[in-house]
PDB file of N, CA and C in Angstrom:
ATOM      1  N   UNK A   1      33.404 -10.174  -4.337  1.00  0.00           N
ATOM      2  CA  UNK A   1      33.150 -10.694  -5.669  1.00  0.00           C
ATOM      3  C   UNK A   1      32.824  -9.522  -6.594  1.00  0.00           C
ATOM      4  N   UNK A   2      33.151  -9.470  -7.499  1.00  0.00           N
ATOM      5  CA  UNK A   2      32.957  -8.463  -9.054  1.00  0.00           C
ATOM      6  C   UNK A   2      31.550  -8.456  -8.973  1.00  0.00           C
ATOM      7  N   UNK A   3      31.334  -7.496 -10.056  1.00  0.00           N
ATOM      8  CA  UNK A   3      30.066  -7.721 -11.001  1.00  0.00           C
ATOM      9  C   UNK A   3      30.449  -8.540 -12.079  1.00  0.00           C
ATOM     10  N   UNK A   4      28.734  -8.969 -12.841  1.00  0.00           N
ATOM     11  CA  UNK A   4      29.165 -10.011 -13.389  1.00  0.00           C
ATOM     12  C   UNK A   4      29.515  -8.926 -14.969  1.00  0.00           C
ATOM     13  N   UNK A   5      30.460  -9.163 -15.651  1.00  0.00           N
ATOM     14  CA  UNK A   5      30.889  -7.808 -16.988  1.00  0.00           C
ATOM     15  C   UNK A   5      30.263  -8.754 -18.116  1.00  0.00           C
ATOM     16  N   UNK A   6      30.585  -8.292 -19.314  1.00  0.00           N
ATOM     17  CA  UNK A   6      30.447  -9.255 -21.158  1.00  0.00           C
ATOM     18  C   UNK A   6      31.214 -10.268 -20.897  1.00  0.00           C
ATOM     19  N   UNK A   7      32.218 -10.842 -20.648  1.00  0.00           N
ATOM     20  CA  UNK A   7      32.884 -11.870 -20.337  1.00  0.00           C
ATOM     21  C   UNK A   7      31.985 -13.134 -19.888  1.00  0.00           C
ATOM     22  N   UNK A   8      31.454 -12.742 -18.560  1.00  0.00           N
ATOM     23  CA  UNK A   8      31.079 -13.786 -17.644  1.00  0.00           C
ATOM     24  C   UNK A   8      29.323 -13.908 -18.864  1.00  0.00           C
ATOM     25  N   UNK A   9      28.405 -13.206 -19.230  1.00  0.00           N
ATOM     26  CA  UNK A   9      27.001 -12.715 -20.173  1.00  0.00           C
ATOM     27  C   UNK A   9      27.540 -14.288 -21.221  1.00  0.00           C
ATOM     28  N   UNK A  10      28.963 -13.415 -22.101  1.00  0.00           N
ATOM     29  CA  UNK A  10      29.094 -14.630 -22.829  1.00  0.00           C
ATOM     30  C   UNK A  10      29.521 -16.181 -22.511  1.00  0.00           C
ATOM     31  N   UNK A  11      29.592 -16.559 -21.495  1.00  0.00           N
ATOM     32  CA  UNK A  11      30.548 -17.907 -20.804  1.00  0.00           C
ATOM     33  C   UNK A  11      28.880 -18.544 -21.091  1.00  0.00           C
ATOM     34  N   UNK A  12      28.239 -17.505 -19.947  1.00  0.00           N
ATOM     35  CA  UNK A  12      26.747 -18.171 -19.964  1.00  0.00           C
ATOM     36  C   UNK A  12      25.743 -18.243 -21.045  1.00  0.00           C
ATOM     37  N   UNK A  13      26.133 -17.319 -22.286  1.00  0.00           N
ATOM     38  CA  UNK A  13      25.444 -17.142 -23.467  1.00  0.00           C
ATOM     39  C   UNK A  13      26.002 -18.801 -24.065  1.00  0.00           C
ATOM     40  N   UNK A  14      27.322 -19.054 -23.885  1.00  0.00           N
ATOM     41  CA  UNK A  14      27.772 -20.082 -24.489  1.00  0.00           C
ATOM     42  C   UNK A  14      27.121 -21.842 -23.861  1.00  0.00           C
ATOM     43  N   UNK A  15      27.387 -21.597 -22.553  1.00  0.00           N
ATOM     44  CA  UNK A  15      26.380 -22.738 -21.595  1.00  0.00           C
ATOM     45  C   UNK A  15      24.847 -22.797 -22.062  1.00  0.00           C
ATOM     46  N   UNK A  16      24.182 -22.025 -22.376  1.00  0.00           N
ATOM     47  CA  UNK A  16      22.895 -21.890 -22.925  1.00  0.00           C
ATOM     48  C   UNK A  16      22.715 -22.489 -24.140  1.00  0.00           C
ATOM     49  N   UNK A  17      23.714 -22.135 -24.879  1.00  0.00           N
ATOM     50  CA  UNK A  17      23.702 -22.887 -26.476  1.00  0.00           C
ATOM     51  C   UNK A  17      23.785 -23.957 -26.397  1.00  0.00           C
ATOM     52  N   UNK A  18      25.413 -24.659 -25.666  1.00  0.00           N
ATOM     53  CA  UNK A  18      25.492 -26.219 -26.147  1.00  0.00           C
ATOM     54  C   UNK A  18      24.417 -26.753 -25.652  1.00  0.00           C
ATOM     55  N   UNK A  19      23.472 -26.025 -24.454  1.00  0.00           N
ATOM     56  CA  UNK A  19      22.204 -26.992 -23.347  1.00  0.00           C
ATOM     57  C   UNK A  19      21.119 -27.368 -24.569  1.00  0.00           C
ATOM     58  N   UNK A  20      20.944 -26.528 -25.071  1.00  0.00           N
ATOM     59  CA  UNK A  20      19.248 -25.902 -25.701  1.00  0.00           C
ATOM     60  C   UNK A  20      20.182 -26.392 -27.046  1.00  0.00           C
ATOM     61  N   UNK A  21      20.511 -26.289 -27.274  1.00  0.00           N
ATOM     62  CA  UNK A  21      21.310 -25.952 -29.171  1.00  0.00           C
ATOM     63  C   UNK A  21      20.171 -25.317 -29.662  1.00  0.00           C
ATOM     64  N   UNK A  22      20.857 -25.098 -30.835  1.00  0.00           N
ATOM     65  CA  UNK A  22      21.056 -23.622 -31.709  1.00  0.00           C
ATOM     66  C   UNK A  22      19.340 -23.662 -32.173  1.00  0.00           C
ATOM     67  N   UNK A  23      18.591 -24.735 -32.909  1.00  0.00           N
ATOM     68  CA  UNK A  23      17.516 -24.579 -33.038  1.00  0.00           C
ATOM     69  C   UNK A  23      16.136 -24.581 -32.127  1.00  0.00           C
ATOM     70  N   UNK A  24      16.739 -24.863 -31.015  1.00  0.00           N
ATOM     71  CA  UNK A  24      15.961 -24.731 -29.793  1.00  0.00           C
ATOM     72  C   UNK A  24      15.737 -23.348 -29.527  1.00  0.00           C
ATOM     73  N   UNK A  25      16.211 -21.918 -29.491  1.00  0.00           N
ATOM     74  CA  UNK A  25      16.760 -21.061 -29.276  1.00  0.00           C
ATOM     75  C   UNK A  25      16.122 -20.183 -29.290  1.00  0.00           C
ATOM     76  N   UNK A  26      14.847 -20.147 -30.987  1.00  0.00           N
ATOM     77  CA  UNK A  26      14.168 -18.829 -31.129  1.00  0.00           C
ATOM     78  C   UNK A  26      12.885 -19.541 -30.429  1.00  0.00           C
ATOM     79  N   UNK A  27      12.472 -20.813 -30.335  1.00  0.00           N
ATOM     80  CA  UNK A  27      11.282 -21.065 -29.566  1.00  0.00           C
ATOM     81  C   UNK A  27      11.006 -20.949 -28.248  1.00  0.00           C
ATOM     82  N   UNK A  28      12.460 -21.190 -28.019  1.00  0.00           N
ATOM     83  CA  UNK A  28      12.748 -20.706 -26.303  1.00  0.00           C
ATOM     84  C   UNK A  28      12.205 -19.183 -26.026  1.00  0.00           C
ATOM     85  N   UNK A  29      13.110 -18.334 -27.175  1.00  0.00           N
ATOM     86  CA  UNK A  29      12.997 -16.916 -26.646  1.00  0.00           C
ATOM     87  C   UNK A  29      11.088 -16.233 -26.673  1.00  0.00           C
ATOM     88  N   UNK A  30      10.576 -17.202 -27.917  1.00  0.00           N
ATOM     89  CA  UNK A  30       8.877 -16.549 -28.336  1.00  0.00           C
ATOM     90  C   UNK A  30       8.296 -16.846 -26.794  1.00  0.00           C
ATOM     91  N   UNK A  31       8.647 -18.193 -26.606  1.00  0.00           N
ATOM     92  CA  UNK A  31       7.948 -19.204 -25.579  1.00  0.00           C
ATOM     93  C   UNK A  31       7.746 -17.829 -24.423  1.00  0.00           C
ATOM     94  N   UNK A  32       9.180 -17.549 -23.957  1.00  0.00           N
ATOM     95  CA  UNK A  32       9.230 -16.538 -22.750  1.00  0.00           C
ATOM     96  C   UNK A  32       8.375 -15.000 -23.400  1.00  0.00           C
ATOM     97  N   UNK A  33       8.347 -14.727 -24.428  1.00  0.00           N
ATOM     98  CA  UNK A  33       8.104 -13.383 -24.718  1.00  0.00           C
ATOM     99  C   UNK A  33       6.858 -13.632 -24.296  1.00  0.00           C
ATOM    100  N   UNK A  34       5.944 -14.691 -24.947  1.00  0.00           N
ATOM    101  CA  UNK A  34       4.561 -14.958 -24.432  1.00  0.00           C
ATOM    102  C   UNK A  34       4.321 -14.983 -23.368  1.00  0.00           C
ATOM    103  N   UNK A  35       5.050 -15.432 -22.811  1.00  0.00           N
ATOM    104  CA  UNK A  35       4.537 -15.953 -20.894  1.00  0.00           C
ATOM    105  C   UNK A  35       4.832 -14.088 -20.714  1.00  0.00           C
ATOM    106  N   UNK A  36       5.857 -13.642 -20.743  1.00  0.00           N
ATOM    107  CA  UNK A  36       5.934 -12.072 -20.538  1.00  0.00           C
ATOM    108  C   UNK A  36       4.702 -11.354 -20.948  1.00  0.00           C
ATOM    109  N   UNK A  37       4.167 -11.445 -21.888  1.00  0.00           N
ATOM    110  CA  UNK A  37       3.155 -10.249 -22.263  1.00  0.00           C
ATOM    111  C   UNK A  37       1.861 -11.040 -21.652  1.00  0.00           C
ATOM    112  N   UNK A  38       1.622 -12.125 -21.307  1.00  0.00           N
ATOM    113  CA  UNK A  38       0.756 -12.933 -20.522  1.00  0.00           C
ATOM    114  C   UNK A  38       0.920 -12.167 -19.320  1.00  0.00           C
ATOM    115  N   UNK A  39       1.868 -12.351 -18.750  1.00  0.00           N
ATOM    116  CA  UNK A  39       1.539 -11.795 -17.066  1.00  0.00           C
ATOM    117  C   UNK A  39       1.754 -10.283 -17.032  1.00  0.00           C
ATOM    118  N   UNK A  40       2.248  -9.640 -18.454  1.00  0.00           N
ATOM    119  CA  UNK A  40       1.606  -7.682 -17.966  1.00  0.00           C
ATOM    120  C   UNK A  40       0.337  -7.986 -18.315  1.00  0.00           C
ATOM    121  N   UNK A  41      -0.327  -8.536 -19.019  1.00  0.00           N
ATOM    122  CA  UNK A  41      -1.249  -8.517 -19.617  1.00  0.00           C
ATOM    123  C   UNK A  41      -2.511  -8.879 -18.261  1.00  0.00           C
ATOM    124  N   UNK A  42      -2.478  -9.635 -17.389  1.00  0.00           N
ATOM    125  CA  UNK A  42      -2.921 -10.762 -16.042  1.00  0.00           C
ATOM    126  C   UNK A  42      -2.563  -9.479 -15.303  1.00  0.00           C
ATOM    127  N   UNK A  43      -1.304  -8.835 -14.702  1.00  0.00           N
ATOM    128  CA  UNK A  43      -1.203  -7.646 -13.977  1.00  0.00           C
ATOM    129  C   UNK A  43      -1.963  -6.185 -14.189  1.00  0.00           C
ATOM    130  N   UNK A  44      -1.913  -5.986 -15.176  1.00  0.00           N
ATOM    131  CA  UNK A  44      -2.853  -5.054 -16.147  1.00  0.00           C
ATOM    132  C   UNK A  44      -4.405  -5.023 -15.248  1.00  0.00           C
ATOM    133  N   UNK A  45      -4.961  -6.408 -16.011  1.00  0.00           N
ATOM    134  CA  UNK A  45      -6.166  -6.678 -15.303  1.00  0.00           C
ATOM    135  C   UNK A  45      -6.463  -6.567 -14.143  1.00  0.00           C
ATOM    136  N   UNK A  46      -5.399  -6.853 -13.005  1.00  0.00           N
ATOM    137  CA  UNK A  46      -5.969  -7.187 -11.976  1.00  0.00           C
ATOM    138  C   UNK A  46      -5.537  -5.599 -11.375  1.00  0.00           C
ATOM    139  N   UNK A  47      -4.344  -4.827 -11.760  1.00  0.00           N
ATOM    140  CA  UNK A  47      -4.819  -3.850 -11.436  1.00  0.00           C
ATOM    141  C   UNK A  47      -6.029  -2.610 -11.747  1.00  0.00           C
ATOM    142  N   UNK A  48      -6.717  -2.817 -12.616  1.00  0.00           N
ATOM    143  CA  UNK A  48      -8.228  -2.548 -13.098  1.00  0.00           C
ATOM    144  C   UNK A  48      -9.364  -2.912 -12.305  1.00  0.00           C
ATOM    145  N   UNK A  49      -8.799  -4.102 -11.859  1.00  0.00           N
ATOM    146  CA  UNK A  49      -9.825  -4.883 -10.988  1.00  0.00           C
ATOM    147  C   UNK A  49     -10.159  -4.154  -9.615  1.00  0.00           C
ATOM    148  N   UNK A  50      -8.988  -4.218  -9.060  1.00  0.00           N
ATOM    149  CA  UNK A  50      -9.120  -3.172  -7.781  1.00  0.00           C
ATOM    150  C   UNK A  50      -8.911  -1.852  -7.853  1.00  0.00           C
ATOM    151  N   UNK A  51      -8.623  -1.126  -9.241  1.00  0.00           N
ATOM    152  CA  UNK A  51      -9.656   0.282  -9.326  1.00  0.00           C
ATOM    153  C   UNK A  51     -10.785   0.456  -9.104  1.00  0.00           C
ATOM    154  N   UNK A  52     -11.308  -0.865  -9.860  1.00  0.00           N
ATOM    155  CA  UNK A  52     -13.097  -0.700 -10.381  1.00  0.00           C
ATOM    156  C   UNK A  52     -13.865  -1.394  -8.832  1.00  0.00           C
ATOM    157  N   UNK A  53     -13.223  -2.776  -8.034  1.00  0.00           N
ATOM    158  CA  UNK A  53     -13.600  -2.463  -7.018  1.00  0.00           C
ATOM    159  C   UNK A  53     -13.421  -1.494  -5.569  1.00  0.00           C
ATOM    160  N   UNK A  54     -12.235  -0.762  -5.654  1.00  0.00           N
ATOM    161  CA  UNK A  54     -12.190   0.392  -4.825  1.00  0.00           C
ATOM    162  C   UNK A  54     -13.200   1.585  -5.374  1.00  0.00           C
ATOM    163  N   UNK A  55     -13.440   1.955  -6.392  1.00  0.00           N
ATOM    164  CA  UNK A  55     -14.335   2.660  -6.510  1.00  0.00           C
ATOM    165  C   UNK A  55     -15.997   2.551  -6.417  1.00  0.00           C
ATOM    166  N   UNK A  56     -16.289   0.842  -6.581  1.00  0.00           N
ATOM    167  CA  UNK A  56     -17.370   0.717  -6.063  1.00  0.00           C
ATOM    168  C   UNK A  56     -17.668   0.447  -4.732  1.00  0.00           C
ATOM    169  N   UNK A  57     -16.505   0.340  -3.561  1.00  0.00           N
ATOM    170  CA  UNK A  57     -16.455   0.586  -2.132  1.00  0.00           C
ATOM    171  C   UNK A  57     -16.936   1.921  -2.251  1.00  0.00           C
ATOM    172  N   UNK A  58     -16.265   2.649  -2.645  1.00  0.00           N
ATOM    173  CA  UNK A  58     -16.435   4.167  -2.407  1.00  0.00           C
ATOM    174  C   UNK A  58     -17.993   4.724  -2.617  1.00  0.00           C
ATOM    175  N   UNK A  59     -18.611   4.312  -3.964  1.00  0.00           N
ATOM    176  CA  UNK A  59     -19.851   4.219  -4.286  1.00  0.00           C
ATOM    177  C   UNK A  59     -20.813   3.811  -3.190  1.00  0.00           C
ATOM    178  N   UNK A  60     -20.328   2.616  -2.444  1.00  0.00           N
ATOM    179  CA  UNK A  60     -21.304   2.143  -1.553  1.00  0.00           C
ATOM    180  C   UNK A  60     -21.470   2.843  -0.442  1.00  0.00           C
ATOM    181  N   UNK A  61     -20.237   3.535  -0.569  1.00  0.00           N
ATOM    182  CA  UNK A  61     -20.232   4.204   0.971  1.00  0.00           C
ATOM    183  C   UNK A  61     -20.723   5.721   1.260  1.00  0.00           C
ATOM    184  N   UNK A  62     -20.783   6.070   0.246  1.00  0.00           N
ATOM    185  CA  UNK A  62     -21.306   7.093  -0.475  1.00  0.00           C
ATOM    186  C   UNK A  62     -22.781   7.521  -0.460  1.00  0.00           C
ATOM    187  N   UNK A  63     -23.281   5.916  -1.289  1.00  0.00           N
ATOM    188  CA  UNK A  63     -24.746   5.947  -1.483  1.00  0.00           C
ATOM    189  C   UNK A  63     -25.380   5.158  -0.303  1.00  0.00           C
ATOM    190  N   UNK A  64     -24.469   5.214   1.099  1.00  0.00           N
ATOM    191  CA  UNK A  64     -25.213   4.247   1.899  1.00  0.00           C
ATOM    192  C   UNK A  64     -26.603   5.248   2.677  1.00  0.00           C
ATOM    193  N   UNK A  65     -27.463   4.140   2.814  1.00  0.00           N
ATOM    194  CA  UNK A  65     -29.054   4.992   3.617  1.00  0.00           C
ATOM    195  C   UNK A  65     -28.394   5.769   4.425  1.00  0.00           C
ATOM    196  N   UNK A  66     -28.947   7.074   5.362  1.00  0.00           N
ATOM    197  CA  UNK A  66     -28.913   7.852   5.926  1.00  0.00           C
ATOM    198  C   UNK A  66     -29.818   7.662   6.999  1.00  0.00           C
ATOM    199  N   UNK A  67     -29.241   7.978   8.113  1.00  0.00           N
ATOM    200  CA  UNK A  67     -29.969   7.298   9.131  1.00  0.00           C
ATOM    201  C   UNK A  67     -31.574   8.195   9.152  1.00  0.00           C
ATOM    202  N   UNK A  68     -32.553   7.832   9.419  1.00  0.00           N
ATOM    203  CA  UNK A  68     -33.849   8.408   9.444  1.00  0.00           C
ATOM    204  C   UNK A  68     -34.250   8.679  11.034  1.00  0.00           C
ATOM    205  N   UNK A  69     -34.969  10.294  10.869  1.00  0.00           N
ATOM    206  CA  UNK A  69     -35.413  10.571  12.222  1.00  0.00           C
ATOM    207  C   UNK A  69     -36.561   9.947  12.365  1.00  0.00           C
ATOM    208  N   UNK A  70     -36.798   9.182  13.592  1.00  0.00           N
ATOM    209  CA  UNK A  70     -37.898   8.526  14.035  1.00  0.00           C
ATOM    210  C   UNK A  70     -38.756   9.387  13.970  1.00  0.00           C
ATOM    211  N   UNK A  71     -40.404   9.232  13.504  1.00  0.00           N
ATOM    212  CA  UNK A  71     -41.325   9.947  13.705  1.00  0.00           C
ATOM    213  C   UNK A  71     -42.127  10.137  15.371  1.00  0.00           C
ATOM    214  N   UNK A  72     -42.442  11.342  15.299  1.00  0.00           N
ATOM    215  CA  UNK A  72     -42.590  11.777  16.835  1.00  0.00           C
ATOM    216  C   UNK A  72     -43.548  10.230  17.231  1.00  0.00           C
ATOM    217  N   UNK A  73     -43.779   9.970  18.882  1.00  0.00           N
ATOM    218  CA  UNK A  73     -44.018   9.355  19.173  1.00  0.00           C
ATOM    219  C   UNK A  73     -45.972   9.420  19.164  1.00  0.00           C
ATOM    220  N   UNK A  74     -46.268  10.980  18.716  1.00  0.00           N
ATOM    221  CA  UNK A  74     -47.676  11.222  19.266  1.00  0.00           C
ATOM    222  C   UNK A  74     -48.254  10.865  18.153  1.00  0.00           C
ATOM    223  N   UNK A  75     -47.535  10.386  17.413  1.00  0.00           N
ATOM    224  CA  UNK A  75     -48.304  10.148  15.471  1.00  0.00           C
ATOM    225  C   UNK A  75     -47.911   8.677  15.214  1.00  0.00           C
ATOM    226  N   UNK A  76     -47.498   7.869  15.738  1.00  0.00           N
ATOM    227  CA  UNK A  76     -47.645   6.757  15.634  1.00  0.00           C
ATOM    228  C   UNK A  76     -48.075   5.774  16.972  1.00  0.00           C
ATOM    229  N   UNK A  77     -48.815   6.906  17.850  1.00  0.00           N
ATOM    230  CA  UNK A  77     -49.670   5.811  18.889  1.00  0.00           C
ATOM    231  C   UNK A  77     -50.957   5.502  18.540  1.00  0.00           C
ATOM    232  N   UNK A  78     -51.363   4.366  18.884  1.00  0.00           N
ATOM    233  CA  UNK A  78     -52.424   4.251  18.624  1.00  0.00           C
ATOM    234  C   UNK A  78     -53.760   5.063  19.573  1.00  0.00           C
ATOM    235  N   UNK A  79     -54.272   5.941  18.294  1.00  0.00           N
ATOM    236  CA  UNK A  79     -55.906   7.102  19.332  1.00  0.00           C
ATOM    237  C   UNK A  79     -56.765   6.681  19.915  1.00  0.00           C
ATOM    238  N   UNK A  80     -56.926   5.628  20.020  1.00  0.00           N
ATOM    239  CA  UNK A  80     -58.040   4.534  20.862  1.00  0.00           C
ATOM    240  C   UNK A  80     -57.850   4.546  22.136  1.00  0.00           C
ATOM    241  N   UNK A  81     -56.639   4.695  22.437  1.00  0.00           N
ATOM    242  CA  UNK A  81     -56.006   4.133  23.978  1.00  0.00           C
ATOM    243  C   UNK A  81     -56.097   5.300  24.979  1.00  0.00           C
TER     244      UNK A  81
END
């Protein structure tokens, strides 16, 4: 099978018209532009999202406690015994 060339663009430019007609056409096209800048806009975000939480993984792991040396055993027995 071919690619599809201007020929086959316009057959379907023409199927589109009689479906939708002619004043249907520019509301169709806003309708989609919106939903388009909606989902870069939704992708955008969510890749921000897992910047800002990969970097506060990193933060945590970073600032996690450090393990502590037990204090000798001769300073926390009790001197009575």
């Amino acid at each position: 099978m071919g690619a599809f060339g201007w020929p086959h663009l316009l057959i379907i430019l023409a199927v589109i018209l009689l479906l939708f007609g002619a004043a249907k056409l520019p509301a169709l096209a806003k309708s989609l532009g919106q939903s388009a800048r909606v989902f870069k806009g939704e992708m955008k975000a969510m890749k921000e999202d897992d910047s800002s939480a990969k970097s506060k993984a990193e933060n945590v792991s970073s600032e996690a406690p450090k393990a502590e040396t037990p204090a000798s055993s001769s300073s926390t027995a009790d001197p009575s015994s």
